[in-house]
Protein backbone atom coordinates (compact mmCIF):
# COMPACT_ATOMS: atom_id res chain seq x y z
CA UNK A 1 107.71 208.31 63.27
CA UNK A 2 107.66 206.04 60.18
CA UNK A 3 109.41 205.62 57.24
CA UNK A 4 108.45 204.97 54.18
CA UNK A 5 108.99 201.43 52.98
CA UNK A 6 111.55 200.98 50.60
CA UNK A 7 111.03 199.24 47.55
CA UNK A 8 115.04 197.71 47.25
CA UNK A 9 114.18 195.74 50.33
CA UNK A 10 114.91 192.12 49.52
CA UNK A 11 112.90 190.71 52.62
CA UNK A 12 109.72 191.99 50.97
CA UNK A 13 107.37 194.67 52.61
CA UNK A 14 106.91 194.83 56.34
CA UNK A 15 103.78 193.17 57.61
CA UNK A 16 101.02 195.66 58.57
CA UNK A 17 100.14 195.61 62.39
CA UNK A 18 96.46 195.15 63.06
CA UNK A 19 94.59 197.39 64.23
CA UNK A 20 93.11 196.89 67.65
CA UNK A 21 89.48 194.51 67.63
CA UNK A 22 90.31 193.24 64.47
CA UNK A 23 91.78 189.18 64.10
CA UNK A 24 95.09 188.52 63.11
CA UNK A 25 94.88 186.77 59.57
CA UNK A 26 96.27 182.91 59.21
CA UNK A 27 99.16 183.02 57.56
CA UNK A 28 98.90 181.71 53.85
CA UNK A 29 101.48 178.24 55.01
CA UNK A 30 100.04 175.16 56.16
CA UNK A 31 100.95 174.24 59.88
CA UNK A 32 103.99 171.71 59.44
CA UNK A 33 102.65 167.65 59.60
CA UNK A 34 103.09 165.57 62.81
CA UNK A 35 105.71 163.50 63.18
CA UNK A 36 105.29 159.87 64.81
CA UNK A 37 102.40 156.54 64.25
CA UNK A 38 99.12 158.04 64.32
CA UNK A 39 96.87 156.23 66.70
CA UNK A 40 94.59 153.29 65.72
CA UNK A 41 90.98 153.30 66.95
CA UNK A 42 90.40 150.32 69.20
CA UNK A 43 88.83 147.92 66.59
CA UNK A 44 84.82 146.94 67.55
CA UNK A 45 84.14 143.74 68.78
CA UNK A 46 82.83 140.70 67.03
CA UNK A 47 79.07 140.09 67.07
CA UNK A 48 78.71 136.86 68.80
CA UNK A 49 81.83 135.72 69.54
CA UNK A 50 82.26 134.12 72.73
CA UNK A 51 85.70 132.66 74.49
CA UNK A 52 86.82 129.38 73.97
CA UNK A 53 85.51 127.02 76.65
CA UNK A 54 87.97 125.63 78.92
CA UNK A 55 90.00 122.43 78.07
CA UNK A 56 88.94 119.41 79.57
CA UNK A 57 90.15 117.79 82.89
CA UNK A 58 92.10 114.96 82.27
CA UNK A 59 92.39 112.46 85.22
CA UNK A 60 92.86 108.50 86.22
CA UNK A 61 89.28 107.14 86.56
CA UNK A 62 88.27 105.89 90.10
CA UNK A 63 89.55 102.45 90.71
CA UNK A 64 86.68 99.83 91.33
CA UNK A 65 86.41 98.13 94.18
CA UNK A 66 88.41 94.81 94.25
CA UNK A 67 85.54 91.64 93.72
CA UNK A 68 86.49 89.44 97.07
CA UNK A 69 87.51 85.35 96.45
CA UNK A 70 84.36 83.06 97.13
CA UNK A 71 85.04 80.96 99.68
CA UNK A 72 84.96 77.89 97.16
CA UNK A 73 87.06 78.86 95.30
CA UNK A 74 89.56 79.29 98.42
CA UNK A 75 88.73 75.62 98.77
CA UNK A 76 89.46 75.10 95.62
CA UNK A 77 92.82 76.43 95.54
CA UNK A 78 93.90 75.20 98.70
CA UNK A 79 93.36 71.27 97.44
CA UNK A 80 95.09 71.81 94.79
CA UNK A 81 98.03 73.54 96.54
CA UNK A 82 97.59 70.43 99.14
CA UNK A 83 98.44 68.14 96.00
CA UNK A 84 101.32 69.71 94.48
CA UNK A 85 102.85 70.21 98.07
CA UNK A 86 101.71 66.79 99.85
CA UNK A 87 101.53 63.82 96.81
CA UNK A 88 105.34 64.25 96.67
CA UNK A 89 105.97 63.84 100.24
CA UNK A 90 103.24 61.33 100.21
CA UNK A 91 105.03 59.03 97.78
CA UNK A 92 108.19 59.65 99.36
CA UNK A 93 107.32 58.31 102.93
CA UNK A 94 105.59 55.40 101.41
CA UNK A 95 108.38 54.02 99.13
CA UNK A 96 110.84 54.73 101.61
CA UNK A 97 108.92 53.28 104.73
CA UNK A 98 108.07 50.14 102.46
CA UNK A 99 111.63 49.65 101.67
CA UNK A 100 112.92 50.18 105.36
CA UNK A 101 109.69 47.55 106.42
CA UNK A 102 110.93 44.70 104.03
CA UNK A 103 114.77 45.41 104.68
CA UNK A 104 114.27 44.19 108.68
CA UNK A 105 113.35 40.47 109.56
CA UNK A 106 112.67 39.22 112.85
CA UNK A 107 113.17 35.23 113.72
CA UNK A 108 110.74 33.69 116.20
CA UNK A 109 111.59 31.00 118.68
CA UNK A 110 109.63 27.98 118.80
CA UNK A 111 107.36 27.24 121.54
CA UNK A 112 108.88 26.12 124.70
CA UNK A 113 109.21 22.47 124.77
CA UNK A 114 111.59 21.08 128.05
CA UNK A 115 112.10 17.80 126.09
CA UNK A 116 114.59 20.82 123.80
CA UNK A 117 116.46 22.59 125.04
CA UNK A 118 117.23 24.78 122.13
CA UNK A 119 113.66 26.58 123.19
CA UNK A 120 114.78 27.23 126.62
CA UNK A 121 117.83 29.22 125.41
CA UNK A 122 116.26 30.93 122.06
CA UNK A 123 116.35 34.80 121.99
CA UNK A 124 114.43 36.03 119.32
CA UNK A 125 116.96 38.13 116.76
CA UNK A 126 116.40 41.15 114.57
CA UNK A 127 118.45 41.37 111.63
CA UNK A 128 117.96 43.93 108.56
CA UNK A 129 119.36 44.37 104.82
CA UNK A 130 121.84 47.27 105.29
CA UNK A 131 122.07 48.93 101.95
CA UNK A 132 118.21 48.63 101.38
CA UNK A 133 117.57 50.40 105.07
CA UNK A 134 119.71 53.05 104.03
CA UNK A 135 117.89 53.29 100.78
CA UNK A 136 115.11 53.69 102.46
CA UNK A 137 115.69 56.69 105.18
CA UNK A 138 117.71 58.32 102.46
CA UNK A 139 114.50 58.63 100.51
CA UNK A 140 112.24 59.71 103.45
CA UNK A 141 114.50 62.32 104.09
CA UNK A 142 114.22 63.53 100.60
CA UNK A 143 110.34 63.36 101.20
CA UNK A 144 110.48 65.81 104.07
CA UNK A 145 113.16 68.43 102.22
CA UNK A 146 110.82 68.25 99.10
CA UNK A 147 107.88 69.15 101.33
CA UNK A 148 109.65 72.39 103.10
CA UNK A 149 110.70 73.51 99.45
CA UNK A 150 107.64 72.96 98.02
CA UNK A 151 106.26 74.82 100.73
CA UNK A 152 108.75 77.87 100.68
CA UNK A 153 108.52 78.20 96.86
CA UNK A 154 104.89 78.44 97.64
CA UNK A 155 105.41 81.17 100.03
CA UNK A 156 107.49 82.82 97.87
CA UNK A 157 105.54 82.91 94.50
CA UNK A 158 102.68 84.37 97.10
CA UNK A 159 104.22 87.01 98.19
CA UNK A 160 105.78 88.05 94.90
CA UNK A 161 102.81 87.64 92.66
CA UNK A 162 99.94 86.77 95.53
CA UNK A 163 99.38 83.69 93.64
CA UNK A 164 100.05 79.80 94.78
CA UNK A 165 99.38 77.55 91.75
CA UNK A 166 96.02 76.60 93.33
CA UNK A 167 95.18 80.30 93.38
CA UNK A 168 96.40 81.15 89.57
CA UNK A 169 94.58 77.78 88.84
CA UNK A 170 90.98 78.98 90.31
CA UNK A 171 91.78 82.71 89.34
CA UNK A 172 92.22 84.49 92.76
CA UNK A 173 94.70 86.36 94.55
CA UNK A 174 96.29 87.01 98.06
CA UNK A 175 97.00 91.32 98.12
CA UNK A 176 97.27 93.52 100.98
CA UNK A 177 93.99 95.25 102.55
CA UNK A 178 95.70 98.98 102.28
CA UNK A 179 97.33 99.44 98.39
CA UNK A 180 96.35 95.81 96.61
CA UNK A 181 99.62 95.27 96.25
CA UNK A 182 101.61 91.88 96.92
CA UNK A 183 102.02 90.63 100.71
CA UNK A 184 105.86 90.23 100.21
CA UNK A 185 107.71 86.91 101.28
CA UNK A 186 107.57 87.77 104.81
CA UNK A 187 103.69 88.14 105.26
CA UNK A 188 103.15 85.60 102.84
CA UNK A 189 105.23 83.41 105.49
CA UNK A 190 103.57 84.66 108.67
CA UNK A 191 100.13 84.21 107.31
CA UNK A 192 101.28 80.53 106.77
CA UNK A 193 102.04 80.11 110.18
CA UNK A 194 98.56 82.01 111.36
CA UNK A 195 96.65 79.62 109.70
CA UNK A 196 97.27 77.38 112.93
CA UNK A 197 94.51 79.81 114.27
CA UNK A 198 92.68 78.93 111.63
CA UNK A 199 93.05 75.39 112.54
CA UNK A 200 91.54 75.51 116.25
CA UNK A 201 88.10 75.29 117.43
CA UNK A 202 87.79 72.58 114.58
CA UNK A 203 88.76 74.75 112.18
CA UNK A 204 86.54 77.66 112.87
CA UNK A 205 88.82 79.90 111.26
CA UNK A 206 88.55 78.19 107.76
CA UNK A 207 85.16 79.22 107.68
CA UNK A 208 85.14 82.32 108.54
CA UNK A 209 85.29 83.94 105.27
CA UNK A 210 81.52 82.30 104.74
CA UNK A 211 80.11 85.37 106.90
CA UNK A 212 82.98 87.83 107.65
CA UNK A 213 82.64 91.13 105.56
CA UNK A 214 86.00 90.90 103.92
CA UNK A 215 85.83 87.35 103.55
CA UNK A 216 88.86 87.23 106.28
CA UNK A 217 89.74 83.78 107.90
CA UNK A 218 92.06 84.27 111.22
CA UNK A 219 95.11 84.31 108.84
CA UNK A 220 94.03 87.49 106.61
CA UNK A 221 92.89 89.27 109.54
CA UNK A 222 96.70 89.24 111.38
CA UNK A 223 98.56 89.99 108.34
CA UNK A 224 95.85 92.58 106.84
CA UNK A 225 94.93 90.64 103.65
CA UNK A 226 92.59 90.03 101.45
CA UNK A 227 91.30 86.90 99.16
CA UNK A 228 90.46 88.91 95.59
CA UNK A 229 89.10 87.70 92.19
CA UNK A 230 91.77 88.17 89.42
């Protein structure tokens, strides 16, 4: 049973119910906004554009192959480290064996004569100037010292920079076979001493280097080394 509606109501008339089949009406209020970032189509691509190409590879170039010695200009280098290391030693022996030569005199005896008798009892004498004899093995001495350190500083400036004067003078240099890099005082020495392989057969092993591959006398070969322009 219903009631009539009553027109003091402050909440307004009652809403009608709908009959059956028929649609509820929208109500007259917009539908509250939603809250939150709306959503951003994904933005088209660019016509043509293409990705940046890769940097480039950045690297050490290859290192060229070392330019071997010729074997004149071994020659070369080896008379001139001959000079430097011999002339002084050369001088010294002569000066020093000239002054021990003139510092000794010998007296003779006369020919036999039995009329004499001094001839029957000469003995021939030796006699020399003492200070000038000393003089003179003092400097030969010096001769020979000068040669071993002329020949060790040698060594050494070969092994440290694989250069000899002769060899900075002709523009070539002693380096190991494996890196390039310097011998060190120690190889540098030994291949001194394997040149006496070098030295037999008459010297075979000087001239080696004229057909060998690696231009190689008997000396580079034992120590690994190689003769290179530069």
């Amino acid at each position: 049973m219903s009631y009539p509606p009553d027109p003091n109501n402050p909440y307004g008339q009652p809403q009608q119910q709908a009959p059956y089949g028929v649609p509820p009406q929208q109500s007259p209020y917009a539908q509250p906004p939603t809250y939150g970032y709306p959503q951003q189509q994904a933005m088209p691509p660019y016509g043509g554009y293409q990705a940046p190409p890769a940097p480039p590879q950045y690297g050490y170039a290859p290192v060229p192959a070392p330019v071997l010695a010729s074997w004149g200009s071994r020659v070369g280098a080896y008379f001139i480290d001959g000079l430097i290391m011999g002339l002084p030693v050369i001088i010294a022996y002569v000066v020093g064996g000239a002054m021990l030569a003139t510092s000794i005199h010998t007296t003779t005896c006369p020919p036999y004569d039995p009329n004499d008798p001094n001839t029957l009892n000469c003995v021939p004498q030796v006699t020399s100037s003492g200070g000038q004899t000393g003089l003179g093995l003092v400097i030969i001495l010096f001769g020979i010292a000068l040669g071993i350190g002329l020949l060790l500083w040698q060594v050494a400036r070969e092994g440290s920079t694989g250069q000899t004067v002769g060899k900075k003078a002709v523009g070539i240099r002693l380096v190991r076979e494996l890196d390039g890099r310097p011998l060190g005082f120690g190889m540098a020495f030994v291949r001194k001493l394997a040149h006496f392989l070098d030295s037999m057969l008459c010297g075979l092993g000087y001239l080696w280097p004229l057909w060998d591959d690696k231009g190689q006398c008997f000396a580079d070969k034992v120590t690994s080394s190689l003769v290179i322009r530069g």
